[in-house]
C-alpha atoms as a PDB file:
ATOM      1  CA  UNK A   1     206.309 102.202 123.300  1.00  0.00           C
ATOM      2  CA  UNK A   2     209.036 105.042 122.903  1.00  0.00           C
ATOM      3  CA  UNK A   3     208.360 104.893 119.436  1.00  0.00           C
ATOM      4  CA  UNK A   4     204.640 105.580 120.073  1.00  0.00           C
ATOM      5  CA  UNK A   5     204.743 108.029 122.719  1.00  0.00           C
ATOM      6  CA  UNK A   6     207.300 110.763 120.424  1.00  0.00           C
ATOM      7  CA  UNK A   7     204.864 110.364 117.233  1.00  0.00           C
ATOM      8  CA  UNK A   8     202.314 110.954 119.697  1.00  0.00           C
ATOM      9  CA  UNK A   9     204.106 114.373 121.067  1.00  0.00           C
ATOM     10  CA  UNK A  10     206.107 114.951 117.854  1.00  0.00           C
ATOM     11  CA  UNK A  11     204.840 118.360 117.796  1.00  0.00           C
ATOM     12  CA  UNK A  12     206.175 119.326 120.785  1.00  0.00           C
ATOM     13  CA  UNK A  13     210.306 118.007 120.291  1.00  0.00           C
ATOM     14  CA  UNK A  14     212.372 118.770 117.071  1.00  0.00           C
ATOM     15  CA  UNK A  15     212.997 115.925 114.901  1.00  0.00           C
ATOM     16  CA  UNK A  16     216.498 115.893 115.992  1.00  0.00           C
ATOM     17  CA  UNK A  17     215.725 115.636 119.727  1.00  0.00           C
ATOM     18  CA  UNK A  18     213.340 112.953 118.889  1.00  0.00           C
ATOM     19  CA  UNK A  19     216.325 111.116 116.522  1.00  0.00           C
ATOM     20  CA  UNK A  20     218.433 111.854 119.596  1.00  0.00           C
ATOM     21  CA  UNK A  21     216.008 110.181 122.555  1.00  0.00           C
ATOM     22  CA  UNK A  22     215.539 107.339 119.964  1.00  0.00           C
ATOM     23  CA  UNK A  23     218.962 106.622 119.158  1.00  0.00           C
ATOM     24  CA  UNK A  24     218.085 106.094 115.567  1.00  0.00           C
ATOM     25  CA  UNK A  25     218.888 108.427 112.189  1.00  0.00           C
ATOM     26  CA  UNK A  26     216.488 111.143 111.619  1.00  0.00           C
ATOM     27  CA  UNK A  27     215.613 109.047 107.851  1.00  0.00           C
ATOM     28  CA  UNK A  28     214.672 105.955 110.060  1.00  0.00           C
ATOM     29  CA  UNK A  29     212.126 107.756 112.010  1.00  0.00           C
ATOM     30  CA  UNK A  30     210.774 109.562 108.619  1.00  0.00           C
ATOM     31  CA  UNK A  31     210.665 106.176 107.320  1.00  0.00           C
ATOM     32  CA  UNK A  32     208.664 104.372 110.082  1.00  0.00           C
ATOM     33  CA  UNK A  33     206.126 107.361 110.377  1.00  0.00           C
ATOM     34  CA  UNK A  34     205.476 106.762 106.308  1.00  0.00           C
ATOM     35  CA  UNK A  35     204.977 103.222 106.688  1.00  0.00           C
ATOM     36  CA  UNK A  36     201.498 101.657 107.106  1.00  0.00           C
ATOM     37  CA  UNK A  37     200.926  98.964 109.482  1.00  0.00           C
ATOM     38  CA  UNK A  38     201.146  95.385 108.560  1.00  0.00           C
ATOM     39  CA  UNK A  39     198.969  93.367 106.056  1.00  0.00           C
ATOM     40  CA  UNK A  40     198.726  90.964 109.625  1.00  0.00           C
ATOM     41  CA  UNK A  41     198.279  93.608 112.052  1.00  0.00           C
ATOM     42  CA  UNK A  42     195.713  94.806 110.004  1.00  0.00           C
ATOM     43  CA  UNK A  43     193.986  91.707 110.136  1.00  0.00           C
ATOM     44  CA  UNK A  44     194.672  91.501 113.832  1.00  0.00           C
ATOM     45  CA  UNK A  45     192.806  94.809 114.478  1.00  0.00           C
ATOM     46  CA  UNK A  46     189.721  93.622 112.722  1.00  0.00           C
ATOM     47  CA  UNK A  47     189.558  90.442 113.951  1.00  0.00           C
ATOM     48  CA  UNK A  48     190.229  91.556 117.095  1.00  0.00           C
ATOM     49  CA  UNK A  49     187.077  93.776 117.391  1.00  0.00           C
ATOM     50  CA  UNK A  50     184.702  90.490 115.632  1.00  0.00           C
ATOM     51  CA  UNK A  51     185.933  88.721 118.376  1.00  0.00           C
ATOM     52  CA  UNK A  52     185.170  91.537 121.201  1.00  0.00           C
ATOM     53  CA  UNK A  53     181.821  92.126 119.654  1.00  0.00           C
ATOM     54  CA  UNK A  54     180.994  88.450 119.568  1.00  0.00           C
ATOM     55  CA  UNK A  55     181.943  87.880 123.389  1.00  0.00           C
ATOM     56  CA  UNK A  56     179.574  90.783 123.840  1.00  0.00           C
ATOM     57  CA  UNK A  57     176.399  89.381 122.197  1.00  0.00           C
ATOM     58  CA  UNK A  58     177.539  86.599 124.800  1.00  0.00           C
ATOM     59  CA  UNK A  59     176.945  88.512 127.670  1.00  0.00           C
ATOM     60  CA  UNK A  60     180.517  88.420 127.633  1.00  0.00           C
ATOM     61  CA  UNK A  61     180.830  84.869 128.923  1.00  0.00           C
ATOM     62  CA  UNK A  62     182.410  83.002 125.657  1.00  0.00           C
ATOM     63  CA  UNK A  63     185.567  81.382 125.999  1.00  0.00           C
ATOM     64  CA  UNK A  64     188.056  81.567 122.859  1.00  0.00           C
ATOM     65  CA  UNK A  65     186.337  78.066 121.459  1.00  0.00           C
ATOM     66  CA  UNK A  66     183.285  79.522 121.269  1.00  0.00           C
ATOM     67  CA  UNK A  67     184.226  82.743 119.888  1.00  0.00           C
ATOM     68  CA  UNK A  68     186.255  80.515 117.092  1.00  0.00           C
ATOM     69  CA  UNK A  69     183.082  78.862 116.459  1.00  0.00           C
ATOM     70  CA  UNK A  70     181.354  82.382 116.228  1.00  0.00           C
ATOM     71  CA  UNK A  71     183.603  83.405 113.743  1.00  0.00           C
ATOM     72  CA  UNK A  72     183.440  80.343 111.467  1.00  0.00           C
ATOM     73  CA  UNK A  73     179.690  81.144 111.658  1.00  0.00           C
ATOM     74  CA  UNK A  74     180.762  84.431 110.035  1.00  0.00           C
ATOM     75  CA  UNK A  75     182.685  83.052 107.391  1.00  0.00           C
ATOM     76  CA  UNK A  76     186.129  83.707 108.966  1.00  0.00           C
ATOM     77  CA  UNK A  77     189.188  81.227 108.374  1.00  0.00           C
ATOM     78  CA  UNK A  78     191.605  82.044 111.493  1.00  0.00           C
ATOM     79  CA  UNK A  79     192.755  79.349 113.856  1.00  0.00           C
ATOM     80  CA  UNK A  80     191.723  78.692 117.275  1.00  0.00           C
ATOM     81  CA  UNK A  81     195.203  79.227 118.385  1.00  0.00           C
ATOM     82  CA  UNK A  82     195.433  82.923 116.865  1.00  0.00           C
ATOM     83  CA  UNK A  83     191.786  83.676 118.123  1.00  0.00           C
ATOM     84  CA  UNK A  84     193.142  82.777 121.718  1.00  0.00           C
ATOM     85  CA  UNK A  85     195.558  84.854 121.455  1.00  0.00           C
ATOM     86  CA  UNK A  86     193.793  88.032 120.081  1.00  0.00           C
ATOM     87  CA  UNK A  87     191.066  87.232 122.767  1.00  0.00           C
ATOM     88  CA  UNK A  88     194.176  87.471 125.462  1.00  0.00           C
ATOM     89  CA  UNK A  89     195.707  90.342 123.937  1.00  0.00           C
ATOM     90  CA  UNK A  90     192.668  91.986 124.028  1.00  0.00           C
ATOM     91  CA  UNK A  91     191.736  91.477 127.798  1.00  0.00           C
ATOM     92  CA  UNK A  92     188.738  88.886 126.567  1.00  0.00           C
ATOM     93  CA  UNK A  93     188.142  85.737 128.508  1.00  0.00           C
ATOM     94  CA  UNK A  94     185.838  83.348 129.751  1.00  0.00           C
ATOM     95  CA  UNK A  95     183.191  83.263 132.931  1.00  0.00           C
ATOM     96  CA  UNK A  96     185.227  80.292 135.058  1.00  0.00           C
ATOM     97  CA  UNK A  97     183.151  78.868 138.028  1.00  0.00           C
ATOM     98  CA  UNK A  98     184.476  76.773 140.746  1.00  0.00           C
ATOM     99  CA  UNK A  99     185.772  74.003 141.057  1.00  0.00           C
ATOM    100  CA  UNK A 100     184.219  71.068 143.071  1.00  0.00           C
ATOM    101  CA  UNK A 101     186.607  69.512 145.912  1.00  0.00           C
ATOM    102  CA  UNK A 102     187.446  65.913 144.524  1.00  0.00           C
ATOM    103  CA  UNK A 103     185.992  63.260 146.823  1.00  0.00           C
ATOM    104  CA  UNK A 104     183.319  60.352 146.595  1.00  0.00           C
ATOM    105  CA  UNK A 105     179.285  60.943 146.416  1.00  0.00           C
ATOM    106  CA  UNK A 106     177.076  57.638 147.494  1.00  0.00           C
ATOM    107  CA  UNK A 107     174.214  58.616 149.002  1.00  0.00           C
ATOM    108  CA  UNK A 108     171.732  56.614 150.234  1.00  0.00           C
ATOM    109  CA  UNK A 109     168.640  55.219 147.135  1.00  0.00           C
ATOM    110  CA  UNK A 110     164.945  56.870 147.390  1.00  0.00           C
ATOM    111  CA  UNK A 111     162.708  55.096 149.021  1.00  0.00           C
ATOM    112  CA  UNK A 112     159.911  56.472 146.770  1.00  0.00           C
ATOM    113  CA  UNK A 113     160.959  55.855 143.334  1.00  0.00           C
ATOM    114  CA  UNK A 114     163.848  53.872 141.612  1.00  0.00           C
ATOM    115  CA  UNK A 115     166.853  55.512 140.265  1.00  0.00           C
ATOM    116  CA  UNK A 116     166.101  54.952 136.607  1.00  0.00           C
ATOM    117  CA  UNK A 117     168.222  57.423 134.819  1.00  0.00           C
ATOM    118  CA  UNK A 118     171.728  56.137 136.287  1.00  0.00           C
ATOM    119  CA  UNK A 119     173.199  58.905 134.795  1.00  0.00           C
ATOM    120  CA  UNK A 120     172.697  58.112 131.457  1.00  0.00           C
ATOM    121  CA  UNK A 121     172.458  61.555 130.055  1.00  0.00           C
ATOM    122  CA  UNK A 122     173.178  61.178 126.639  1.00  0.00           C
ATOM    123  CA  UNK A 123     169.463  60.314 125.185  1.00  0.00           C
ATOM    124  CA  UNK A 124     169.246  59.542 121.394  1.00  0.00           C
ATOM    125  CA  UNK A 125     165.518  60.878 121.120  1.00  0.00           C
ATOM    126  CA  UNK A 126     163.684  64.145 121.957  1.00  0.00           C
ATOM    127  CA  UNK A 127     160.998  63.711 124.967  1.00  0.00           C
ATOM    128  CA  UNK A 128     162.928  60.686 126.047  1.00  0.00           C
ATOM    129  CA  UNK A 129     163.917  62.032 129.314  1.00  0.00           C
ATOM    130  CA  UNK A 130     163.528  64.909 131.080  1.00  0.00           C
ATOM    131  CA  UNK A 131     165.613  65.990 134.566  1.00  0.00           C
ATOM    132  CA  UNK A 132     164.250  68.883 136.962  1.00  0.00           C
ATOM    133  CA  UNK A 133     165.572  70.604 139.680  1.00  0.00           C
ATOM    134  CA  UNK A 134     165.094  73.632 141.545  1.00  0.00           C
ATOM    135  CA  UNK A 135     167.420  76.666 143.279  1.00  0.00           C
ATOM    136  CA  UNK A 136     167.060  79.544 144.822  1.00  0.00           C
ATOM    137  CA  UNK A 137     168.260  83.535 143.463  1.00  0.00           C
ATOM    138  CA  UNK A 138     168.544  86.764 145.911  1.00  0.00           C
ATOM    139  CA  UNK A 139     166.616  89.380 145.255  1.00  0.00           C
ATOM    140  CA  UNK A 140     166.330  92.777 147.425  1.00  0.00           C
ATOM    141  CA  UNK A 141     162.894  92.070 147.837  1.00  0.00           C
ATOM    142  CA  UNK A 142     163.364  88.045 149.569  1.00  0.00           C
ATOM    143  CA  UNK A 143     164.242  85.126 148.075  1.00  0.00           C
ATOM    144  CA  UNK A 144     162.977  83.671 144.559  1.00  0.00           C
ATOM    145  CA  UNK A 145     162.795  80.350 143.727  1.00  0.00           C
ATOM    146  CA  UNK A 146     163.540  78.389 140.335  1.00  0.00           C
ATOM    147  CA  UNK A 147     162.431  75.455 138.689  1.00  0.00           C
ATOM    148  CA  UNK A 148     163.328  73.977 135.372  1.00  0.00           C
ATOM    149  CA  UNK A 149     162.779  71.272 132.867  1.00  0.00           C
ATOM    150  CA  UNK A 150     165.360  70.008 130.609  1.00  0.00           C
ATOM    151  CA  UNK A 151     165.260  67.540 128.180  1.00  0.00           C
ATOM    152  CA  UNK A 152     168.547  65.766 127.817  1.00  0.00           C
ATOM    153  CA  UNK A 153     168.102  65.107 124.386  1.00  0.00           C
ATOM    154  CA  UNK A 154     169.117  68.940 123.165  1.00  0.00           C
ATOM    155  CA  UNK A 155     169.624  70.279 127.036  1.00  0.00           C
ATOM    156  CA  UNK A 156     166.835  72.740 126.008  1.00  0.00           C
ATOM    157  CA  UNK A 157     165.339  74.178 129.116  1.00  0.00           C
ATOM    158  CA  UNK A 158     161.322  73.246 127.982  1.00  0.00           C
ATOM    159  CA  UNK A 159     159.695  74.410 130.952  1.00  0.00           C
ATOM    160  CA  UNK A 160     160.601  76.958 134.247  1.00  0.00           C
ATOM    161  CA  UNK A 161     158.321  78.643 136.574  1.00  0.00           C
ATOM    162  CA  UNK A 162     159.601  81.156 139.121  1.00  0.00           C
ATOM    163  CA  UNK A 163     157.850  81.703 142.690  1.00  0.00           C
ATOM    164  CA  UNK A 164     158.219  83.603 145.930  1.00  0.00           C
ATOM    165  CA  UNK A 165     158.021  79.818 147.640  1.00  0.00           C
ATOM    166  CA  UNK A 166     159.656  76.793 147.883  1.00  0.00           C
ATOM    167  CA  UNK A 167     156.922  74.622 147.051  1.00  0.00           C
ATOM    168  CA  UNK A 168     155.302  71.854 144.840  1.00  0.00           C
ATOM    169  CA  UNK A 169     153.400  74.738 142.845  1.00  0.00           C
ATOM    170  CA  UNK A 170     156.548  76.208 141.758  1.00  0.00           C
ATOM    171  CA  UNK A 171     157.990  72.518 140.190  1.00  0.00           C
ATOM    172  CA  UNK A 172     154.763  71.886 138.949  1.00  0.00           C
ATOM    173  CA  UNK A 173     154.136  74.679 136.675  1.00  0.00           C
ATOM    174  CA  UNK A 174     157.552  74.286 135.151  1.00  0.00           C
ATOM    175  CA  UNK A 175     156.523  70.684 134.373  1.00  0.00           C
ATOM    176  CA  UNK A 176     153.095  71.746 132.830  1.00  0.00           C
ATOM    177  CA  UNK A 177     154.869  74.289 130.659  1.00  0.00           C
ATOM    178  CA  UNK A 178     157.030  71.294 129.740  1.00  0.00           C
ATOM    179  CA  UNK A 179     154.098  68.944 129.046  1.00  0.00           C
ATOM    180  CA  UNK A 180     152.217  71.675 127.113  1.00  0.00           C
ATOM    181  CA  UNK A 181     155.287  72.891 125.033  1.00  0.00           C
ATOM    182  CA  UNK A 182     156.350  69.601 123.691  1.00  0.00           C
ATOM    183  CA  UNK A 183     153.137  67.650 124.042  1.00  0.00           C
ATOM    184  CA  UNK A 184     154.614  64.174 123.982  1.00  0.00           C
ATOM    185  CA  UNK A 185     153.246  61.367 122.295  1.00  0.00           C
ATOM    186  CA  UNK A 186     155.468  58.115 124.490  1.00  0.00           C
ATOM    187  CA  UNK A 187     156.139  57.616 128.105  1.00  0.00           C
ATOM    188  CA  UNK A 188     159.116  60.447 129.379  1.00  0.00           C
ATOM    189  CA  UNK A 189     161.255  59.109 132.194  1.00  0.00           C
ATOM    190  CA  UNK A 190     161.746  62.327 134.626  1.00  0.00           C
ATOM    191  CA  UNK A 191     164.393  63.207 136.875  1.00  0.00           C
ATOM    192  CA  UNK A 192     164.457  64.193 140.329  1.00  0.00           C
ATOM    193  CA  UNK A 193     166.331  64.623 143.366  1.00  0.00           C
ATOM    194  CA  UNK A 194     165.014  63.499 146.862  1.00  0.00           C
ATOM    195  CA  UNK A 195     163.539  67.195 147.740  1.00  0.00           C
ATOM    196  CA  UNK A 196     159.928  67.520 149.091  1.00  0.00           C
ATOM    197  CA  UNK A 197     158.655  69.112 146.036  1.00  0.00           C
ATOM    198  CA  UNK A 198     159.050  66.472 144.604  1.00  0.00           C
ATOM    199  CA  UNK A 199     157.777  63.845 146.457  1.00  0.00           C
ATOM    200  CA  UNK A 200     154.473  65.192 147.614  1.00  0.00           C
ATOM    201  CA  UNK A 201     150.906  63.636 146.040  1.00  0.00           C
ATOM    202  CA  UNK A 202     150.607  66.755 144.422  1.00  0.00           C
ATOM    203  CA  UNK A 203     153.722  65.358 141.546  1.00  0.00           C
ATOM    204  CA  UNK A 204     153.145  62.047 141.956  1.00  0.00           C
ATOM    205  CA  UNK A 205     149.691  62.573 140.230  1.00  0.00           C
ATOM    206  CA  UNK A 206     150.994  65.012 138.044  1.00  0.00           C
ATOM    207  CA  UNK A 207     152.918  62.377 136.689  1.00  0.00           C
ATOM    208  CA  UNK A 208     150.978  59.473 136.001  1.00  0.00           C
ATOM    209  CA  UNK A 209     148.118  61.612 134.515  1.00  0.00           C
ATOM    210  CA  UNK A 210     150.358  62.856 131.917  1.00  0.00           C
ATOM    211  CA  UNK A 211     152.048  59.678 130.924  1.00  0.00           C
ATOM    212  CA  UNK A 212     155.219  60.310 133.049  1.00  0.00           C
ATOM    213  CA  UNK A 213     157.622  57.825 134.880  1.00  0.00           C
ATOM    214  CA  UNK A 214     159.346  59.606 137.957  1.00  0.00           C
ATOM    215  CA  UNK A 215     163.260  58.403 138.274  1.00  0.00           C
ATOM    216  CA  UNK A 216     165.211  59.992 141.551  1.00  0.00           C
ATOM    217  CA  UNK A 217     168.580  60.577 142.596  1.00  0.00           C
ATOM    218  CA  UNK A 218     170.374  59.434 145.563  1.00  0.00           C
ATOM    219  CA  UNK A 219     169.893  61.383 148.774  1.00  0.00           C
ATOM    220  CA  UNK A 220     173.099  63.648 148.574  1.00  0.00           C
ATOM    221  CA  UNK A 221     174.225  62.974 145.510  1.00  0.00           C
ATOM    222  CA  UNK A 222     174.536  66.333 143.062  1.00  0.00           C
ATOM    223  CA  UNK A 223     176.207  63.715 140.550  1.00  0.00           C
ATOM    224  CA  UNK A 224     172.954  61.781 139.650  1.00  0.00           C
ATOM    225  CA  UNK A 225     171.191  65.331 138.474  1.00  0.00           C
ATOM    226  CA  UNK A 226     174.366  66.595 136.982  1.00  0.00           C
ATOM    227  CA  UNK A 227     173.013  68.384 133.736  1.00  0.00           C
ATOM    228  CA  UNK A 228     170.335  70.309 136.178  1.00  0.00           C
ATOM    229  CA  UNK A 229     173.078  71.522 138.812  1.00  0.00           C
ATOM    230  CA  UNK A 230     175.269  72.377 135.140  1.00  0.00           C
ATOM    231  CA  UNK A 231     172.166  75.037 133.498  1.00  0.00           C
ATOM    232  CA  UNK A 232     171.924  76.221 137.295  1.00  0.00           C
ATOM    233  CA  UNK A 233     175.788  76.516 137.686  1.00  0.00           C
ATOM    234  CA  UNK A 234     175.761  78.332 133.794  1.00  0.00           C
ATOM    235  CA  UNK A 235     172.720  80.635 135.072  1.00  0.00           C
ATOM    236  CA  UNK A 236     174.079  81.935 137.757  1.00  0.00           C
ATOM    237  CA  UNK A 237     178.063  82.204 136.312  1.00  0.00           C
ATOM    238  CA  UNK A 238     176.594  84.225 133.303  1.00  0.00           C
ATOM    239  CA  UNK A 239     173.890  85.867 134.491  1.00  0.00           C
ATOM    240  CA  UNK A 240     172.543  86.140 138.405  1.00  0.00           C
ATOM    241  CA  UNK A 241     175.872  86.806 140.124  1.00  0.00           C
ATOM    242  CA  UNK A 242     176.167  89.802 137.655  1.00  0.00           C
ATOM    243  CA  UNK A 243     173.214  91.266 138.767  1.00  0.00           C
ATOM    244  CA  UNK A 244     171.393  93.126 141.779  1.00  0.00           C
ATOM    245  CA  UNK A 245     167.900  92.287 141.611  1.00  0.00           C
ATOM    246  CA  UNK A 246     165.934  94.855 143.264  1.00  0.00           C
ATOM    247  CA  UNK A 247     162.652  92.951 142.748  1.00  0.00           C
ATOM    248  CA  UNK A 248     161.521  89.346 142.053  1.00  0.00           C
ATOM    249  CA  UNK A 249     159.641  90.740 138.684  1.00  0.00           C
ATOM    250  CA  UNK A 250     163.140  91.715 138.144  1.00  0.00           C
ATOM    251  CA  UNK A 251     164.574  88.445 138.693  1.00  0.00           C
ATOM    252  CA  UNK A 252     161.772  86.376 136.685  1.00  0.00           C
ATOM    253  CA  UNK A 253     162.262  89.119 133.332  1.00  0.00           C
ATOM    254  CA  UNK A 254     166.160  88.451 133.474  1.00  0.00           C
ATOM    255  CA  UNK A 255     165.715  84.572 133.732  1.00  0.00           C
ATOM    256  CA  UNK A 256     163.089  84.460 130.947  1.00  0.00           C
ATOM    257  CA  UNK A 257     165.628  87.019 128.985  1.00  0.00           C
ATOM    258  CA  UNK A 258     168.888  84.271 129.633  1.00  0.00           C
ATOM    259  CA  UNK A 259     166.693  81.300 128.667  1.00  0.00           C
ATOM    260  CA  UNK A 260     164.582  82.238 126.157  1.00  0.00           C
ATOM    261  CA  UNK A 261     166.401  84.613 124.243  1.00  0.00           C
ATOM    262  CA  UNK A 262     169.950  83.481 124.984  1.00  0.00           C
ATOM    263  CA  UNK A 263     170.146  79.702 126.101  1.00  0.00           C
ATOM    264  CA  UNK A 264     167.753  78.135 124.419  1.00  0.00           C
ATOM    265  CA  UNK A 265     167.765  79.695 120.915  1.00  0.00           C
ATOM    266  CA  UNK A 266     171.571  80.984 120.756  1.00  0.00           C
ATOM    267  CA  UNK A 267     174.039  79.468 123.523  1.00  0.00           C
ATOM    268  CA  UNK A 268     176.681  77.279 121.961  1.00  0.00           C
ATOM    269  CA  UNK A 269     177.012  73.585 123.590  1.00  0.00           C
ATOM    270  CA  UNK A 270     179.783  71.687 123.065  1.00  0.00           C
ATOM    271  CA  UNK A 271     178.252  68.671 123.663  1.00  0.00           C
ATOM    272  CA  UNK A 272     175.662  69.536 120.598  1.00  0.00           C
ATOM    273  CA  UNK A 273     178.652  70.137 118.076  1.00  0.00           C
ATOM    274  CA  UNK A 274     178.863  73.959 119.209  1.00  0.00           C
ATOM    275  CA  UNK A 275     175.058  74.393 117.957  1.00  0.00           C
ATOM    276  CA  UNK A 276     172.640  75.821 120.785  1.00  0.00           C
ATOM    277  CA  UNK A 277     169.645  73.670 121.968  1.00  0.00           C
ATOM    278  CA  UNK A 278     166.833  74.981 119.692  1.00  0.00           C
ATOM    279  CA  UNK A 279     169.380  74.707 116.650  1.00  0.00           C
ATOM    280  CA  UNK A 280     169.882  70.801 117.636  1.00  0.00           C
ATOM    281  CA  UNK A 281     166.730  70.283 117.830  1.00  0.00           C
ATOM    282  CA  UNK A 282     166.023  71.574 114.226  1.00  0.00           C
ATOM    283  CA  UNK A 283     169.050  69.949 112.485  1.00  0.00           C
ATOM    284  CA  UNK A 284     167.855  66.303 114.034  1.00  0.00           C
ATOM    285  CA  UNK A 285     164.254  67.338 112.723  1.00  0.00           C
ATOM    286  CA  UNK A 286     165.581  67.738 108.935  1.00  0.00           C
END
């Protein structure tokens, strides 16, 4: 730091007061203001900004892994290790949530419909199964309210539908974008919680007009939707709580902008080998 602040002011001391404040010969300091910086610290500096401008194109939510995996993308050899610790020196880290408080879920079974997933996420198929689930994001203007479809195959959000209420409508266009996007040719199991939206005539007809079984989690129990509650906890991590919605158009252009131009076709998962959902899904087609 000393060394940086006199070359800084150099102008403004003679080189023998410099020498003097430095405590080193007057041929040292000659010698280190000649001298380029490192081969490695060159390399640091570059890599350093391909790593910031990769956590940008983010949204500046990527963890070290992911930027790792970014840079492989780019043809880059470096380490994790060393791309952790650029991404620390450099002030770059990931979007953490919380933390759930450790403790047991039961919850009592539907009395509608079976619980048929059982958790089984991992699906070895496209249009196997499907969960759903719907929350809720502030806006200035009132409350708007978000449904999705995933498939659990890719974790490719395949249908969503945003509304001013909390009702059946709202579920069941994001399960007709679903139905009309992938068009699916065998019986999808899909994957509910116990809210009313879901168990109203309205879905239940839905459903077995389009070649759908219904499976439901236990009342209370987050754990039996878990990859629904994990896009919503993701959504609102890396995107909603950033924001200040002034409208609900507002709202519905910056979820379409996070899931279709961000999630879907260019989000890394971890759990799909660091490829994003729409990637996956292209790889298991070839």
């Amino acid at each position: 730091m000393r060394y940086a602040f006199v070359a800084e002011h150099r102008e403004q001391f003679s080189v023998r007061t410099m020498c003097r404040c430095l405590r080193i010969h007057p041929s040292g300091f000659y010698a280190w203001l000649r001298s380029p910086l490192s081969k490695r610290a060159q390399e640091d500096i570059r890599q350093t900004q391909l790593i910031e401008d990769a956590w940008k194109q983010s949204g500046k939510v990527y963890g070290y892994r992911k930027l790792h995996d970014d840079l492989l993308d780019q043809g880059e050899t470096s380490c994790a290790n060393r791309i952790a610790r650029l991404a620390r020196l450099a002030g770059i880290k990931a979007q953490i949530g919380y933390r759930r408080r450790p403790g047991s879920y039961g919850g009592k079974p539907s009395v509608v419909v079976d619980n048929t997933l059982a958790r089984q996420f991992d699906v070895q198929a496209p249009d196997t199964a499907w969960v759903t689930d719907i929350t809720y994001i502030k806006t200035m203007e009132g409350f708007a309210y978000l449904a999705v479809v995933i498939d659990l195959f890719s974790r490719r959000v395949i249908g969503w539908s945003l509304q001013s209420r909390q009702t059946s409508e709202v579920v069941l266009q994001a399960l007709h974008m679903a139905v009309w996007r992938r068009k699916p040719q065998n019986t999808v199991l899909v994957h509910s919680d116990q809210g009313s939206q879901f168990t109203s005539m309205d879905w239940a007809s839905f459903l077995r007009h389009h070649n759908l079984v219904h499976s439901m989690s236990r009342r209370g129990n987050c754990h039996d939707n878990a990859v629904a509650e994990s896009f919503f906890n993701l959504l609102k991590r890396e995107r909603i709580r950033r924001r200040t919605y002034r409208t609900r158009d507002e709202a519905r252009q910056d979820v379409f902008d996070y899931i279709e131009m961000f999630y879907n076709p260019t989000r890394k998962h971890v759990r799909n080998g660091m490829l994003s959902p729409v990637e996956f899904e292209r790889r298991h087609q070839i």
